[in-house]
C-alpha atoms as a PDB file:
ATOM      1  CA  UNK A   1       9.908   9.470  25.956  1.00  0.00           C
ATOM      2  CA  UNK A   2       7.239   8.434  28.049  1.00  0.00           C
ATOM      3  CA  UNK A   3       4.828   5.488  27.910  1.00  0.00           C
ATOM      4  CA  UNK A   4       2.143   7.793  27.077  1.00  0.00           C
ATOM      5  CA  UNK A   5       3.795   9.350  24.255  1.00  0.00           C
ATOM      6  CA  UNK A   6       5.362   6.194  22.682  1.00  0.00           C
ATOM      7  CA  UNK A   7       1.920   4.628  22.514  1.00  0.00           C
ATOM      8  CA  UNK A   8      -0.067   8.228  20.487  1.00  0.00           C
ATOM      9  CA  UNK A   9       2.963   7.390  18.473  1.00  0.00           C
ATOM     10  CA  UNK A  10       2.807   3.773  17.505  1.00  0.00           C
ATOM     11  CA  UNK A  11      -0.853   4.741  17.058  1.00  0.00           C
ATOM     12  CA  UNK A  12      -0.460   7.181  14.693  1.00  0.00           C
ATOM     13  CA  UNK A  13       2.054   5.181  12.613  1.00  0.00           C
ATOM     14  CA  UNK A  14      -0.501   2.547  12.560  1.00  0.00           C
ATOM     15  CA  UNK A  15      -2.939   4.734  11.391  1.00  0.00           C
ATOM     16  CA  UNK A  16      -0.907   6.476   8.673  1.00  0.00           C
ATOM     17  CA  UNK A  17       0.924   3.252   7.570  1.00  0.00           C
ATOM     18  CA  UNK A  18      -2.755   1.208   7.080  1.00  0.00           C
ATOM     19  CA  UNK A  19      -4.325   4.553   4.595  1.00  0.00           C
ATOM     20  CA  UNK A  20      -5.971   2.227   1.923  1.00  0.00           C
ATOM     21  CA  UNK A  21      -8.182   2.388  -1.087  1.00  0.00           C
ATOM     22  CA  UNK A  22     -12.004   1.502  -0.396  1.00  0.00           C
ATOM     23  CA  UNK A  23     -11.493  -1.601  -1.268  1.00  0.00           C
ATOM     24  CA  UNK A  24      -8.625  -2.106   1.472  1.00  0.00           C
ATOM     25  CA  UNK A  25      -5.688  -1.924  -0.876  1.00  0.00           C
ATOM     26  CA  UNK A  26      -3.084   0.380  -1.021  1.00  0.00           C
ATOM     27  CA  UNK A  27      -3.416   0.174  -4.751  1.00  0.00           C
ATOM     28  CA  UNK A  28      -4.284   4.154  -5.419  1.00  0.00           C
ATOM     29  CA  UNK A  29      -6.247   3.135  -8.997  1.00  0.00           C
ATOM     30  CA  UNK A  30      -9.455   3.313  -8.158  1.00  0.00           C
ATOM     31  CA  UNK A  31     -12.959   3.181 -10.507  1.00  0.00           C
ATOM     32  CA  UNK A  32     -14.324   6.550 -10.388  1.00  0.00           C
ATOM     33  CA  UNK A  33     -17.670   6.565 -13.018  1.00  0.00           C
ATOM     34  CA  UNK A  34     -19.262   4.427 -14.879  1.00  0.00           C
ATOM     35  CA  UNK A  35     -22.153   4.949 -17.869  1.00  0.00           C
ATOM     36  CA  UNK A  36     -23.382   1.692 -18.886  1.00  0.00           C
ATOM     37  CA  UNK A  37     -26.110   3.241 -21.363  1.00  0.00           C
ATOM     38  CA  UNK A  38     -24.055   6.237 -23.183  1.00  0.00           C
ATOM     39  CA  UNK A  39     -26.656   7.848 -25.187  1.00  0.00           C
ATOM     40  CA  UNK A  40     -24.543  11.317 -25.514  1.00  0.00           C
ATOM     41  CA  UNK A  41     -22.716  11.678 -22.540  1.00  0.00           C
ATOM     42  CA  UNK A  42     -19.504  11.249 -23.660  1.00  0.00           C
ATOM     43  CA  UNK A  43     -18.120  10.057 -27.728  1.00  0.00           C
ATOM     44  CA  UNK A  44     -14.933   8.944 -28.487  1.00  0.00           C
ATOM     45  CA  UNK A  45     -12.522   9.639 -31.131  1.00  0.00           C
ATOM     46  CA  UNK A  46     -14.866   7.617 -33.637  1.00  0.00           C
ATOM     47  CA  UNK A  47     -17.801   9.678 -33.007  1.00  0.00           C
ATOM     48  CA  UNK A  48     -19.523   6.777 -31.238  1.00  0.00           C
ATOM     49  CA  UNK A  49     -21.507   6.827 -27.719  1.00  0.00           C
ATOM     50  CA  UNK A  50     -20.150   3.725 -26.339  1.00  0.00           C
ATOM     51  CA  UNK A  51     -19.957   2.847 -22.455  1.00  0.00           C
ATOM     52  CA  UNK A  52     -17.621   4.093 -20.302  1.00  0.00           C
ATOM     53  CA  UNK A  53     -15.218   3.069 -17.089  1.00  0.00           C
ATOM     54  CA  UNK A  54     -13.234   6.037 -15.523  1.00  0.00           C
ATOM     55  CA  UNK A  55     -10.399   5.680 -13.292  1.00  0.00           C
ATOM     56  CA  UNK A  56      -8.555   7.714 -11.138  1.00  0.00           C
ATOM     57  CA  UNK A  57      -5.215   8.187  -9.500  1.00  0.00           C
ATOM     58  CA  UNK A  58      -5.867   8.662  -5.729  1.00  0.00           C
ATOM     59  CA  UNK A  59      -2.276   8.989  -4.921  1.00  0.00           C
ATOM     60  CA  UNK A  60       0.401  11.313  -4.793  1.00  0.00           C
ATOM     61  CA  UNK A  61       2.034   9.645  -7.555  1.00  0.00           C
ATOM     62  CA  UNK A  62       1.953   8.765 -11.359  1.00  0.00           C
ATOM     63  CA  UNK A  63       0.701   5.382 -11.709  1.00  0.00           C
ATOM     64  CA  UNK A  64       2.104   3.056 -14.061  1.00  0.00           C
ATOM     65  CA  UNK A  65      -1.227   1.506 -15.900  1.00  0.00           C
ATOM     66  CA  UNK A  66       0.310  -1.529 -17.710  1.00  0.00           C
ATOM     67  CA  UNK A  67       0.767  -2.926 -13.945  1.00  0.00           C
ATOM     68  CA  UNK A  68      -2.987  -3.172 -14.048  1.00  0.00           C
ATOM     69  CA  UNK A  69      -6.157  -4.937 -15.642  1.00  0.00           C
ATOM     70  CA  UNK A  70      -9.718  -4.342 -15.580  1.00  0.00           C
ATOM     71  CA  UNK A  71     -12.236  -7.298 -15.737  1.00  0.00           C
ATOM     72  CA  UNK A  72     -16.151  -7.513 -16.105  1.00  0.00           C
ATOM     73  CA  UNK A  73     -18.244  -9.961 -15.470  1.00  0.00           C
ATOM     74  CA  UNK A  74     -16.787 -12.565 -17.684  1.00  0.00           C
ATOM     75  CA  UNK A  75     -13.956 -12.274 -15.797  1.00  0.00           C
ATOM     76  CA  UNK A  76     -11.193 -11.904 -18.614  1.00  0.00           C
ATOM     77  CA  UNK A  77      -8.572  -9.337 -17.539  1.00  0.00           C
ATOM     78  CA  UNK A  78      -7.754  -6.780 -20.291  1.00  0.00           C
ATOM     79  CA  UNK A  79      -4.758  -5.022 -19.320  1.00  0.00           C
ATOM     80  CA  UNK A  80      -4.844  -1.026 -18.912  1.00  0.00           C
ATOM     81  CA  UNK A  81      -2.973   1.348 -21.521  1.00  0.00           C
ATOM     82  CA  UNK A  82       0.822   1.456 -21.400  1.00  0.00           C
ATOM     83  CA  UNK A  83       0.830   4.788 -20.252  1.00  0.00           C
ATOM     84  CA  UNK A  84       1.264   6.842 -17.055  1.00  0.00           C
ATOM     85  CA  UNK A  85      -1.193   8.355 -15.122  1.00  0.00           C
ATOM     86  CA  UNK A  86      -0.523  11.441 -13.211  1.00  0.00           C
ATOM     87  CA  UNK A  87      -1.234  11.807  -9.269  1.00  0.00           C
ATOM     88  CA  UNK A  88      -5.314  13.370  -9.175  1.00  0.00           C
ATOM     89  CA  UNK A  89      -5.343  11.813 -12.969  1.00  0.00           C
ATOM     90  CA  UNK A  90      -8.715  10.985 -14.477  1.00  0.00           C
ATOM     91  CA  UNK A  91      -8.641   7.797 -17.609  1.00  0.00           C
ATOM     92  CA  UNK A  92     -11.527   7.496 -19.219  1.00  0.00           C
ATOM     93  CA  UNK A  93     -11.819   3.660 -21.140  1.00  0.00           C
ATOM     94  CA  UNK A  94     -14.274   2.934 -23.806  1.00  0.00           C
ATOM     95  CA  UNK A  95     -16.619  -0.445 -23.129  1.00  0.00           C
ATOM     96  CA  UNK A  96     -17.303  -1.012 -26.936  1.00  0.00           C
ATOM     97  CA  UNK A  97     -15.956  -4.457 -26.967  1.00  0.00           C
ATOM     98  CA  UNK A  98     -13.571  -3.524 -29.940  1.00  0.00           C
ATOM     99  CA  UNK A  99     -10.195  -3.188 -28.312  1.00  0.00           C
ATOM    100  CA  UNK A 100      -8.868  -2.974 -31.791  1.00  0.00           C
ATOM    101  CA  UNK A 101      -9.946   0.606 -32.189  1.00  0.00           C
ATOM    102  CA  UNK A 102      -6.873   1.520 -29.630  1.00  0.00           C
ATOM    103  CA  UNK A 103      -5.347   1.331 -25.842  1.00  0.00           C
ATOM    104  CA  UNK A 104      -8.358   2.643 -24.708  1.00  0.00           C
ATOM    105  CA  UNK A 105     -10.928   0.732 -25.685  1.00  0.00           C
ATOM    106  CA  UNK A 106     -11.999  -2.540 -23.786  1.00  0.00           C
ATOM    107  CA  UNK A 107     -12.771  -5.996 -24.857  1.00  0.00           C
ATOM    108  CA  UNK A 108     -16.121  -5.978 -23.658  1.00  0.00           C
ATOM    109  CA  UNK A 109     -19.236  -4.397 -22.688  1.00  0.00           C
ATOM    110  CA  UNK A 110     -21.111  -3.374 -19.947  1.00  0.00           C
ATOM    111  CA  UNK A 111     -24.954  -4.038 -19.135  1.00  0.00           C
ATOM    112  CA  UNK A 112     -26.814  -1.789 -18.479  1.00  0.00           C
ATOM    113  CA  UNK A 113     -29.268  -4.221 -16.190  1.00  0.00           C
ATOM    114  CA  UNK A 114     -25.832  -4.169 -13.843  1.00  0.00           C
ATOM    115  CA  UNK A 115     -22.442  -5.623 -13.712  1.00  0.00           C
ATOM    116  CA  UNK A 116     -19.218  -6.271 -11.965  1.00  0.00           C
ATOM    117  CA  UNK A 117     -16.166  -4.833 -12.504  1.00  0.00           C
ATOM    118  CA  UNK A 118     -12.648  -5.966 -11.072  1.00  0.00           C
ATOM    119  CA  UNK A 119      -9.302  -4.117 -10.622  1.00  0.00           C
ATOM    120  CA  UNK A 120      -6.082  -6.169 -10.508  1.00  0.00           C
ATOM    121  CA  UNK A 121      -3.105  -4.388  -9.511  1.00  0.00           C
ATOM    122  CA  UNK A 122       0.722  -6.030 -10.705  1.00  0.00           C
ATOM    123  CA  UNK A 123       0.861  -8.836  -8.081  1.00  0.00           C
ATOM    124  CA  UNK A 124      -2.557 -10.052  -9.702  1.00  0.00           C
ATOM    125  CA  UNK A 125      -4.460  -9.399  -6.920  1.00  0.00           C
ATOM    126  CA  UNK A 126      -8.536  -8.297  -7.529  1.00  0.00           C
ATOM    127  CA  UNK A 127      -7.948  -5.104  -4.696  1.00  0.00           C
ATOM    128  CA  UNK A 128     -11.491  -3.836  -5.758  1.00  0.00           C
ATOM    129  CA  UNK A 129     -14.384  -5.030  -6.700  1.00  0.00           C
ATOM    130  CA  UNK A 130     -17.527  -2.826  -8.031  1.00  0.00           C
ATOM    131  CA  UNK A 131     -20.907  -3.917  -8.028  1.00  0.00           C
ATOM    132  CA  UNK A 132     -22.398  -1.755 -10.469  1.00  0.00           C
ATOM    133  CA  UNK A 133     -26.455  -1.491 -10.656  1.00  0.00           C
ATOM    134  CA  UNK A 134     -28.732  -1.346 -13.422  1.00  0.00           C
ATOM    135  CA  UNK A 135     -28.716   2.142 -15.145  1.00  0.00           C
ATOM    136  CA  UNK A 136     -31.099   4.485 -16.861  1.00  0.00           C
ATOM    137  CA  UNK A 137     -29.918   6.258 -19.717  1.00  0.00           C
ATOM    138  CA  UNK A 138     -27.453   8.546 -19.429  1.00  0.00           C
ATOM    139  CA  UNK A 139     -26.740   7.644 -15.219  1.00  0.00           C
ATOM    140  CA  UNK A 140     -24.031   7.036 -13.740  1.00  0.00           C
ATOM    141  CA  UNK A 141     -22.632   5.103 -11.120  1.00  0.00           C
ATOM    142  CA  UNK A 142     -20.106   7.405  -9.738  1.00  0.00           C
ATOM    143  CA  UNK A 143     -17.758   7.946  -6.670  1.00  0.00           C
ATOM    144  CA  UNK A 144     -19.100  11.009  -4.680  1.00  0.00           C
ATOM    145  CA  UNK A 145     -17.066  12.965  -2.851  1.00  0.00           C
ATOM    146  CA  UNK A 146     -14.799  12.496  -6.167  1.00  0.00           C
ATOM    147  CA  UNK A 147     -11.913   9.848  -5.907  1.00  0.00           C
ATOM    148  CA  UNK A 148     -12.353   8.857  -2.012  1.00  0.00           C
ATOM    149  CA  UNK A 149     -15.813   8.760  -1.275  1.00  0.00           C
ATOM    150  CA  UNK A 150     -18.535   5.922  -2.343  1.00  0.00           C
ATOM    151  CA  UNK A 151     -20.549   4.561  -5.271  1.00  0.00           C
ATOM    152  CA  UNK A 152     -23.673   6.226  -6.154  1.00  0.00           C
ATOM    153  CA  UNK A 153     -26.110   6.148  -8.857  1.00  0.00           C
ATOM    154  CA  UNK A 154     -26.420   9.655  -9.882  1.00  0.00           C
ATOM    155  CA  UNK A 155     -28.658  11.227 -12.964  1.00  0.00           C
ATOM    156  CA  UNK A 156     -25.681  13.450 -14.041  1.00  0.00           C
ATOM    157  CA  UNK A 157     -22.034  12.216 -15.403  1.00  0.00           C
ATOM    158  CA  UNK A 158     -18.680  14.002 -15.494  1.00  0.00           C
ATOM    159  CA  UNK A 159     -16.818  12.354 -18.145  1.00  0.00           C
ATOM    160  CA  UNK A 160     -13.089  13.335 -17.702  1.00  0.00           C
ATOM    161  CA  UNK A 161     -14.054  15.757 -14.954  1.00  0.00           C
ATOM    162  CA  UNK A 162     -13.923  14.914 -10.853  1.00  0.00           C
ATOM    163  CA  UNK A 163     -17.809  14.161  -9.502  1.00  0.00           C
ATOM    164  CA  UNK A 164     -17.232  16.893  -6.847  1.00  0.00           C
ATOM    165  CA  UNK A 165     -18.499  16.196  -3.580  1.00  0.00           C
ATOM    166  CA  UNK A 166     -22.455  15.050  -4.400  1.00  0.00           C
ATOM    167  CA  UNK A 167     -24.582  14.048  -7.249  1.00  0.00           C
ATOM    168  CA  UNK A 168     -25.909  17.316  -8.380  1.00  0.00           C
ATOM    169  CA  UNK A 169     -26.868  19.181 -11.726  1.00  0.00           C
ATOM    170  CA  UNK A 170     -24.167  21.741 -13.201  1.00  0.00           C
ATOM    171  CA  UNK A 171     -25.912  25.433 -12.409  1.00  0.00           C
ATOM    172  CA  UNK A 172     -26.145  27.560 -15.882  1.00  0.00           C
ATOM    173  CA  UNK A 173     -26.954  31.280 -15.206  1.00  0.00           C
ATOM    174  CA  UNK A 174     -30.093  31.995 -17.469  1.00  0.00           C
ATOM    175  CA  UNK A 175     -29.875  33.785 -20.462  1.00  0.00           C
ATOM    176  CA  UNK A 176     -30.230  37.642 -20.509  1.00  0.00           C
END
């Protein structure tokens, strides 16, 4: 092999070894949306309009989600459902501050004047950290292009549903 060669290759291993998560982790759970002033967007199994954090699986992989926890600003780590979420997989956790209504509802709440929100991954390291603005109504601070891309405030939410590629509204054909 020659010198040439043995160097495009070490470079390329370099590159493909060091693919990370925005945040520089290799952690594939990533926050995807966030509505910190749910007026309608999205209602949970009780009927209510409470805030929401979505994740999503960026890997190839199902992600085990008790290996992780989600903190706000207060800084208290509430671990993430005991459940398994598929490679391209979208979780959707309630910010009601009422974690006794199930596995997916949180122990806090989210401002909508802005907050932070932390991932921790099993080793308990924080491998991203989101800086989430204030919020109209109805906004949300979302990931555009969906899953890989970065945070925007944008007037439309996809609850359950990837962002696509930009903050834009759905197109309905009018009515004939």
């Amino acid at each position: 092999m020659s010198r040439f060669s043995l160097i495009n290759l070490v470079c390329c291993y370099a590159l493909l070894s060091g693919c990370v998560s925005p945040g520089g982790s290799k952690d594939t759970l990533w926050v995807n949306e966030v509505v910190s002033s749910n007026d309608g967007v999205a209602i949970d199994e009780n009927g209510q309009t409470s805030d929401y954090i979505e994740l999503v699986n960026n890997g190839a992989a199902a992600v085990a989600l008790k290996n992780y926890a989600i903190a706000d600003a207060g800084g208290v780590f509430a671990p993430l459902p005991d459940i398994n979420l598929a490679a391209g997989g979208i979780i959707r956790l309630w910010a009601d501050d009422d974690a006794a209504l199930g596995a997916y509802h949180l122990p806090f709440k989210l401002s909508a004047e802005g907050e932070t929100l932390q991932l921790r991954n099993a080793q308990g390291e924080v491998y991203q950290q989101i800086a989430v603005p204030a919020l109209a109504l109805n906004e949300s601070y979302s990931r555009f292009p969906s899953a890989t891309g970065t945070m925007a405030v944008c007037r439309y939410a996809t609850p359950s549903r990837p962002n696509g590629n930009t903050c834009q509204a759905s197109v309905v054909a009018p009515l004939k």
